[in-house]
Protein backbone atom coordinates (compact mmCIF):
# COMPACT_ATOMS: atom_id res chain seq x y z
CA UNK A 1 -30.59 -37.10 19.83
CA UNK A 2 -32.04 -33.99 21.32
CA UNK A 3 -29.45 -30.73 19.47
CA UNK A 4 -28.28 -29.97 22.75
CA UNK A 5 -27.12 -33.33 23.89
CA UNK A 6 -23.40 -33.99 24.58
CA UNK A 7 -23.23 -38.05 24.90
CA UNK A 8 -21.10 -37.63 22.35
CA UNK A 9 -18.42 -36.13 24.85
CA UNK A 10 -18.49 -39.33 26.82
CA UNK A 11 -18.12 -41.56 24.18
CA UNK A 12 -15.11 -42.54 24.71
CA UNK A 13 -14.74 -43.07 28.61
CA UNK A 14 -17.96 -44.87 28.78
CA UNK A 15 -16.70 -47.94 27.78
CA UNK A 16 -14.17 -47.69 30.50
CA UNK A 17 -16.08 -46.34 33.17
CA UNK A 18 -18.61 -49.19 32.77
CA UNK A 19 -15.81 -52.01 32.65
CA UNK A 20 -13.45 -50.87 35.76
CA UNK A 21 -16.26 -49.25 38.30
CA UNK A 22 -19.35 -50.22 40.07
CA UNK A 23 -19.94 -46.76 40.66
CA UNK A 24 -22.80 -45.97 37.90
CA UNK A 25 -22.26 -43.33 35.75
CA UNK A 26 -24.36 -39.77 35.96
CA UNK A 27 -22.80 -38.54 33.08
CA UNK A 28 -24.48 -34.84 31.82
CA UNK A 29 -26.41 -34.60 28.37
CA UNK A 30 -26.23 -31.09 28.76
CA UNK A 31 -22.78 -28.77 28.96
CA UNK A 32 -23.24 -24.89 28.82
CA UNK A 33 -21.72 -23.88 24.56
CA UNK A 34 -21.12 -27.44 24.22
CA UNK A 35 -21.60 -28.54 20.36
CA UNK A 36 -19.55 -31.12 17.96
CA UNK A 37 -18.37 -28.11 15.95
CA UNK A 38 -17.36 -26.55 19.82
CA UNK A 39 -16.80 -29.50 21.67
CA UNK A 40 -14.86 -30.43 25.10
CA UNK A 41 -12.94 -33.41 25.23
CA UNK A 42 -13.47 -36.27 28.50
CA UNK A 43 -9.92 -37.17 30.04
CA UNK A 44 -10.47 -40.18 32.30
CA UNK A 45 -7.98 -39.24 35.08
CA UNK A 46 -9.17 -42.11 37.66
CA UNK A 47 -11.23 -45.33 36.88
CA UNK A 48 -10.82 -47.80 39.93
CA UNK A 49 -13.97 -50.22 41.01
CA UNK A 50 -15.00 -47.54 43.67
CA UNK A 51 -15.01 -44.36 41.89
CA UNK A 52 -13.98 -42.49 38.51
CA UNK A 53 -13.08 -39.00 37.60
CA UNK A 54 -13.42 -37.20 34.50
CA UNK A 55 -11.59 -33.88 33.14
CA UNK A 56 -13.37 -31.91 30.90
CA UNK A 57 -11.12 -30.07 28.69
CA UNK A 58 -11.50 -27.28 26.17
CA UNK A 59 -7.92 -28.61 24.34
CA UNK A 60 -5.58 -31.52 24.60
CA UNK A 61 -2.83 -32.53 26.26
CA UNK A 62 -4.59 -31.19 29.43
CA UNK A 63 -4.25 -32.18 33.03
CA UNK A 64 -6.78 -29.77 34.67
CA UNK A 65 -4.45 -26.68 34.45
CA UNK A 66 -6.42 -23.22 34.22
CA UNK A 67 -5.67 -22.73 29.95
CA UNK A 68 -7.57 -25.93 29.39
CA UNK A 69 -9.76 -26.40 31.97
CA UNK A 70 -13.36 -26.91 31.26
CA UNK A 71 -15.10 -29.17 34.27
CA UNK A 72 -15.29 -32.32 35.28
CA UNK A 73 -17.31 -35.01 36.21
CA UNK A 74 -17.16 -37.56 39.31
CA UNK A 75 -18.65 -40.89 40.53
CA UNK A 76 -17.44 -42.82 43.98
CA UNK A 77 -18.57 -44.51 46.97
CA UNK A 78 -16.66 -41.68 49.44
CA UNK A 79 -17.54 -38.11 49.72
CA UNK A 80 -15.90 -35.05 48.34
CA UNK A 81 -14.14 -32.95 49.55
CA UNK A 82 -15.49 -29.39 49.95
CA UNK A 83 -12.95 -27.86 50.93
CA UNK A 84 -12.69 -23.92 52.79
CA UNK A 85 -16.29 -22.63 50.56
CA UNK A 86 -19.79 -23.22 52.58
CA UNK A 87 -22.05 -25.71 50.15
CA UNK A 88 -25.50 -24.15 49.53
CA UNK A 89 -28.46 -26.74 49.59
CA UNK A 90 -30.59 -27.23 46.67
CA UNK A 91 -32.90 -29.70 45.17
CA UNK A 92 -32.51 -31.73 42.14
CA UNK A 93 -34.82 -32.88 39.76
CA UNK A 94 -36.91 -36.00 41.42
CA UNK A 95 -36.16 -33.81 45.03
CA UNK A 96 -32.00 -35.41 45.09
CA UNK A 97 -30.97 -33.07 47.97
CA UNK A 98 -27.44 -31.42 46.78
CA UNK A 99 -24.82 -29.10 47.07
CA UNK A 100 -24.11 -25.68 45.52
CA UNK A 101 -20.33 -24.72 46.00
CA UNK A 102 -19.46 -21.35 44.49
CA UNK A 103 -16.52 -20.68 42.26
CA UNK A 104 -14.01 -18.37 43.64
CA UNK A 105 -11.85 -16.23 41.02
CA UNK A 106 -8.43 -14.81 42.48
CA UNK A 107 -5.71 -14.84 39.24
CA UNK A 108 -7.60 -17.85 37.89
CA UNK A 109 -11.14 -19.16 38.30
CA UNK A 110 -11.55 -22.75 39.82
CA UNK A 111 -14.52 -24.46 39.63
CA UNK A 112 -18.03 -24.27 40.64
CA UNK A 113 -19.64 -27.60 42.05
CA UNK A 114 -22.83 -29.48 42.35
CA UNK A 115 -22.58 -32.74 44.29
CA UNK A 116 -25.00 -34.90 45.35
CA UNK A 117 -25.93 -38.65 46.65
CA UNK A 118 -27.82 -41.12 44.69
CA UNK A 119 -28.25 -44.44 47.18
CA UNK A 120 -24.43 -45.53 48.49
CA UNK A 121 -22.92 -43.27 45.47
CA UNK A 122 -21.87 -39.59 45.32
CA UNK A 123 -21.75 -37.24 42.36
CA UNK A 124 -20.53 -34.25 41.48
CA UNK A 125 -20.29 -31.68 38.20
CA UNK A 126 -18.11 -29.26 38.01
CA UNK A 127 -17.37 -26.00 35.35
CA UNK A 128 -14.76 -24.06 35.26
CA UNK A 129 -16.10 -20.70 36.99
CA UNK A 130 -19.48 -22.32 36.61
CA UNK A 131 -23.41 -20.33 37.35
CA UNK A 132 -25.54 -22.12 39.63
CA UNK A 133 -28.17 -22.09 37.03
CA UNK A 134 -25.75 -23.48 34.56
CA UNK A 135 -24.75 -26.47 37.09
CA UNK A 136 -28.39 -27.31 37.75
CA UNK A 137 -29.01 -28.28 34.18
CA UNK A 138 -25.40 -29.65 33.86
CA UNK A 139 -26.56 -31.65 37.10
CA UNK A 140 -30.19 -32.67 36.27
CA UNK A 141 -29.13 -33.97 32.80
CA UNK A 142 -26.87 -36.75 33.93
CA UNK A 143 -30.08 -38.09 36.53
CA UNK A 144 -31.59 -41.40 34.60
CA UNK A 145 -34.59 -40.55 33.04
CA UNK A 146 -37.57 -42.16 34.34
């Protein structure tokens, strides 16, 4: 295992994902200060057969709230949302058109987005107040490896 990869964040919710949803998991290798002596813990808030979402937090109990907040991580057969921000196109490894949405930081910082579509799926990464350049190898490291 490369020193930088973070399967070992996923551990966990793998066996879950895999067992309740056809939606295939893109699950990143890579997350920005990420390490087993720093880690951030994966909180399976949905699993259903069409789609499953994954908290990242930085501590535990944590339900996405700003103090624990790390990112998250999404599979499903619908869209996201993209709410009030204009999405900025960029290209994937292996040319997988996506979409850049900006973090916005009022009292709190939400968080930054890449989402893209992968056949009938769609994925997205999130981090908490996240750089584009950041998401893009958050992003690229959950593609398969070919």
């Amino acid at each position: 295992m490369p020193p930088d990869d973070v399967s070992f964040v996923f551990e966990k919710v793998v066996p879950l994902i895999r067992a309740k949803s056809k939606v295939p998991p893109r699950l990143p290798r890579f997350l920005p200060v990420v390490t087993p002596s720093s880690p951030v813990y994966a909180v399976a808030q949905t699993v259903t057969e069409s789609e499953y979402d994954v908290l990242l937090a930085v501590a535990l109990p944590c339900e996405g709230q700003n103090h624990c907040l790390y990112g998250s991580v999404r599979g499903s057969t619908s869209p996201p949302e993209t709410g009030d921000t204009l999405p900025e196109a960029i290209l994937l490894k292996g040319e997988i058109k996506a979409q850049f949405i900006k973090s916005e930081c009022y009292a709190y910082c939400n968080q930054a987005y890449i989402q893209w579509k992968e056949g009938d799926y769609y994925y997205s990464v999130g981090l908490k107040a996240g750089a584009k350049a950041d998401l893009l190898k958050v992003a690229n490291s959950a593609l398969p490896t070919k």
